[in-house]
Protein backbone atom coordinates (compact mmCIF):
# COMPACT_ATOMS: atom_id res chain seq x y z
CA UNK A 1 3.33 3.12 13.64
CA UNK A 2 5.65 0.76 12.21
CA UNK A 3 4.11 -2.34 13.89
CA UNK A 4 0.86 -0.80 12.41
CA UNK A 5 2.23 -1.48 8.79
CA UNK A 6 4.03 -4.33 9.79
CA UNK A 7 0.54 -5.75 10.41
CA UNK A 8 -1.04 -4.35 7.58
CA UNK A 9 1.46 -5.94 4.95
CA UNK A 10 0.90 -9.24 6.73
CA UNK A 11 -2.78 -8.75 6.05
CA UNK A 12 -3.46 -7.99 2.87
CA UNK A 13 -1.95 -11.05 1.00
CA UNK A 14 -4.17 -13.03 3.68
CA UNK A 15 -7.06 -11.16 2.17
CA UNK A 16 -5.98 -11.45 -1.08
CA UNK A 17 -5.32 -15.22 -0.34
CA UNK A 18 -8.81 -15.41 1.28
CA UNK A 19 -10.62 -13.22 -1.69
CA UNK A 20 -8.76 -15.59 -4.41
CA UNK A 21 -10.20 -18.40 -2.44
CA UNK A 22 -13.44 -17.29 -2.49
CA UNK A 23 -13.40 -16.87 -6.06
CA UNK A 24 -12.09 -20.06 -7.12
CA UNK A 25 -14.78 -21.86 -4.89
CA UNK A 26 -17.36 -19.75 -7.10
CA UNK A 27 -16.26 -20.68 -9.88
CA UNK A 28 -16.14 -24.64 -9.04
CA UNK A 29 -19.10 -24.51 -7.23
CA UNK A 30 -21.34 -21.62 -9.08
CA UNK A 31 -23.25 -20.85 -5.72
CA UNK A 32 -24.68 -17.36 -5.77
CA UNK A 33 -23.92 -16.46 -3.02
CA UNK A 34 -20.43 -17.58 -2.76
CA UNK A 35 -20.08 -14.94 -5.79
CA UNK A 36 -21.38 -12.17 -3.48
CA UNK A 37 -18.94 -12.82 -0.62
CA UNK A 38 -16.10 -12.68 -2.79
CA UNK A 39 -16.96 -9.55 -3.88
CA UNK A 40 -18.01 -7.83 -0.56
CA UNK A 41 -14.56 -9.44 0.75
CA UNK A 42 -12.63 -8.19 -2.29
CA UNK A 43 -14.64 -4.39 -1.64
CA UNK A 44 -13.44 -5.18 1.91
CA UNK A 45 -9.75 -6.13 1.04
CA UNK A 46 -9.83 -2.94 -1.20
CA UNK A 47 -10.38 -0.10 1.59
CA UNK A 48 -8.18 -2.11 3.81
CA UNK A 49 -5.15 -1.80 1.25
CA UNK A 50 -6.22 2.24 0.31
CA UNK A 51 -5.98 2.67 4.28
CA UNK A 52 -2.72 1.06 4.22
CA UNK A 53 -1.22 3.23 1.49
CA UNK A 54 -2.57 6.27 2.48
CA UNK A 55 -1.69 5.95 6.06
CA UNK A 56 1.69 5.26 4.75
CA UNK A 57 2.13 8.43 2.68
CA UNK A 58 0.70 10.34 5.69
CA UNK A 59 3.41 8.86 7.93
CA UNK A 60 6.24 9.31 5.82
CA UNK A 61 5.12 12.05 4.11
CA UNK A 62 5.40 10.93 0.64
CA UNK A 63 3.64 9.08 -2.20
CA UNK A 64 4.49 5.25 -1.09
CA UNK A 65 5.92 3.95 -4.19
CA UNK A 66 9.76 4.64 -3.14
CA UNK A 67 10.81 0.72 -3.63
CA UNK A 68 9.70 -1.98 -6.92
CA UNK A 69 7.69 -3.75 -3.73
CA UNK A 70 6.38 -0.44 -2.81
CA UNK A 71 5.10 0.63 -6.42
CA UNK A 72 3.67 -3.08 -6.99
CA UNK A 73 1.68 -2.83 -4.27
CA UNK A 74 0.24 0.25 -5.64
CA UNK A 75 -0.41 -1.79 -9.11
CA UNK A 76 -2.01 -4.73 -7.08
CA UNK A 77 -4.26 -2.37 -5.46
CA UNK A 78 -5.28 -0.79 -9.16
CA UNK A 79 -6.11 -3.72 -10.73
CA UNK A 80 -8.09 -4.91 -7.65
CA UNK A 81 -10.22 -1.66 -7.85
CA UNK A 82 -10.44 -1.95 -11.98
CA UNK A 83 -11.66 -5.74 -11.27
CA UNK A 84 -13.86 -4.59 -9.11
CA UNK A 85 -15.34 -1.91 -10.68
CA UNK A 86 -15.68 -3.82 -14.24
CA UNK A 87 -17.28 -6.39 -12.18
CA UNK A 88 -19.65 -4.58 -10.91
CA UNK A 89 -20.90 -2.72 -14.29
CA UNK A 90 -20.82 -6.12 -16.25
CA UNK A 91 -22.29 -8.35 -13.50
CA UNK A 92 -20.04 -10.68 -14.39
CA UNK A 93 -18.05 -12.20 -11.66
CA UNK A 94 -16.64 -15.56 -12.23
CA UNK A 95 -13.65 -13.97 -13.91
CA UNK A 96 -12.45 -13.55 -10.68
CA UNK A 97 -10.69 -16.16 -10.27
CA UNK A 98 -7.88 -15.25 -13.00
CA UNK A 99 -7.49 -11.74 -11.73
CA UNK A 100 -7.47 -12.46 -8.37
CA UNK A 101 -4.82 -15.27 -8.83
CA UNK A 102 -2.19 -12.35 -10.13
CA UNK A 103 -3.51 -9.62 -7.44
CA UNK A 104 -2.86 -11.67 -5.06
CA UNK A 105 0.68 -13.31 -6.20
CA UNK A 106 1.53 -9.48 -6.71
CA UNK A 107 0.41 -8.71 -2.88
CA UNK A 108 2.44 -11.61 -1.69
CA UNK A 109 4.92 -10.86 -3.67
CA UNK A 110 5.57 -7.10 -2.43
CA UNK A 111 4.32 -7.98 1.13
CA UNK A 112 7.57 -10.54 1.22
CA UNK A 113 9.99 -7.79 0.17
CA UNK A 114 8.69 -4.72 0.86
CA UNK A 115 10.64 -2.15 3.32
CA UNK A 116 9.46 0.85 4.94
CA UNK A 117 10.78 4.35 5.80
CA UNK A 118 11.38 7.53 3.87
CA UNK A 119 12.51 8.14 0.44
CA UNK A 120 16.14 8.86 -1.09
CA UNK A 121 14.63 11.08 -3.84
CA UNK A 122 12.78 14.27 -2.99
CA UNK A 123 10.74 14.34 -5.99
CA UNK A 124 8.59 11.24 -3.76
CA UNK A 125 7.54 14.48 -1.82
CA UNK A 126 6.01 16.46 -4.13
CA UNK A 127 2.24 15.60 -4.23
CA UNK A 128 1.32 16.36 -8.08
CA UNK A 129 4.16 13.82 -8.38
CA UNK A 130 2.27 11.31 -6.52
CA UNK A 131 -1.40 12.26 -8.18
CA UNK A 132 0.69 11.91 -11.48
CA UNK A 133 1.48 8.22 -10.64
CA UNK A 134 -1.68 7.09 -9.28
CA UNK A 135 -3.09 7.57 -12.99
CA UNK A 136 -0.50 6.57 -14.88
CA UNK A 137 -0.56 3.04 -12.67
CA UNK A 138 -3.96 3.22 -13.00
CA UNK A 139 -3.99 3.62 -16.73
CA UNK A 140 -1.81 0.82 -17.40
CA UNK A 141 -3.60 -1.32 -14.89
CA UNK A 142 -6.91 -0.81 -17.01
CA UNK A 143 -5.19 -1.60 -19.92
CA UNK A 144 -4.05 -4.60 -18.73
CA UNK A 145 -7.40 -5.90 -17.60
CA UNK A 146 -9.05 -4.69 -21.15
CA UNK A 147 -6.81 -6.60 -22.67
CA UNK A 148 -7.13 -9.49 -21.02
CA UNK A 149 -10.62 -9.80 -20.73
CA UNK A 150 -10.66 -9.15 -24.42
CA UNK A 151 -8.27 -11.67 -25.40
CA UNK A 152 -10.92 -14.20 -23.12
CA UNK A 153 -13.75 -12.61 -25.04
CA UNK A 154 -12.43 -13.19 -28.68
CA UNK A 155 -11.42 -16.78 -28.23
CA UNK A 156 -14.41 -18.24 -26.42
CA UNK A 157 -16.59 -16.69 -28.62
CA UNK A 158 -15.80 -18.33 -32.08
CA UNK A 159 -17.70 -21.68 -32.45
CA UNK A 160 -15.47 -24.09 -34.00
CA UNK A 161 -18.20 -25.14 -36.57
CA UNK A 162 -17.60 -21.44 -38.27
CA UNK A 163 -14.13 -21.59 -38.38
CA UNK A 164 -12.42 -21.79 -41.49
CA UNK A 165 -11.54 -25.12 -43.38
CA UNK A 166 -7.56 -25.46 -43.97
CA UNK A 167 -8.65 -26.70 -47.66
């Protein structure tokens, strides 16, 4: 089972890699169709990294987010679903690029340092414990991605010729 992850934690940052890609070639290139095999890959990536953690927590019998590598790949994972699921209400995807440049750094990131096996703390066990955490990551995750497609919203949206004069 352990070459299983091993193989799995090798993969995703090549997906990620691969997704980010994608993305950036979209947004150089506009091509429709490029924009709809990032996101099919990205959907793709996604189930591929739930498999991954759940398989993991099923192993080892815990919520896998025992490690700082462990929980980031849990935050990686929420803000790829977030992205993905903002993308798909707003239609918008050539923000991908930016978000997929820190999912994947994240991914790569954890993948490098991340160690497997079962938990020194027993509270890891407990599965409100784990629901608990997926939220909370998820929360902040969201918030993060508000923010920061608010933050691109507000500043590209002020014409200069309505800006304020200095005198």
């Amino acid at each position: 089972m352990d070459h299983f992850f091993q193989s799995l934690n090798v993969l995703l940052p090549l997906l990620y890699g691969a997704v980010f890609g994608i993305y950036a070639w979209y947004f150089l290139q506009g091509a429709r169709s490029t924009g709809l095999t990032a996101s099919r890959l990205l959907l793709v990536t996604i189930i591929v990294h739930i498999i991954f953690l759940v398989s993991q927590g099923i192993h080892y019998r815990i919520f896998p987010i025992a490690t700082v590598f462990s929980s980031m790949t849990m935050f990686t994972l929420d803000l790829a679903i977030i992205y993905y699921v903002i993308e798909k209400k707003t239609g918008e995807n050539r923000t991908g690029i930016f978000f997929l440049g820190i999912i994947f750094s994240f991914q790569l990131l954890s993948s490098m340092f991340i160690s497997f096996g079962g938990p020194t703390n027993s509270l890891l066990h407990n599965p409100m414990f784990g629901i608990h955490t997926t939220f909370t990551i998820l929360g902040i995750a969201a918030l993060a991605i508000a923010d920061r497609k608010s933050t691109r919203l507000n500043s590209s949206h002020i014409p200069l010729s309505r800006m304020p004069s200095s005198a």
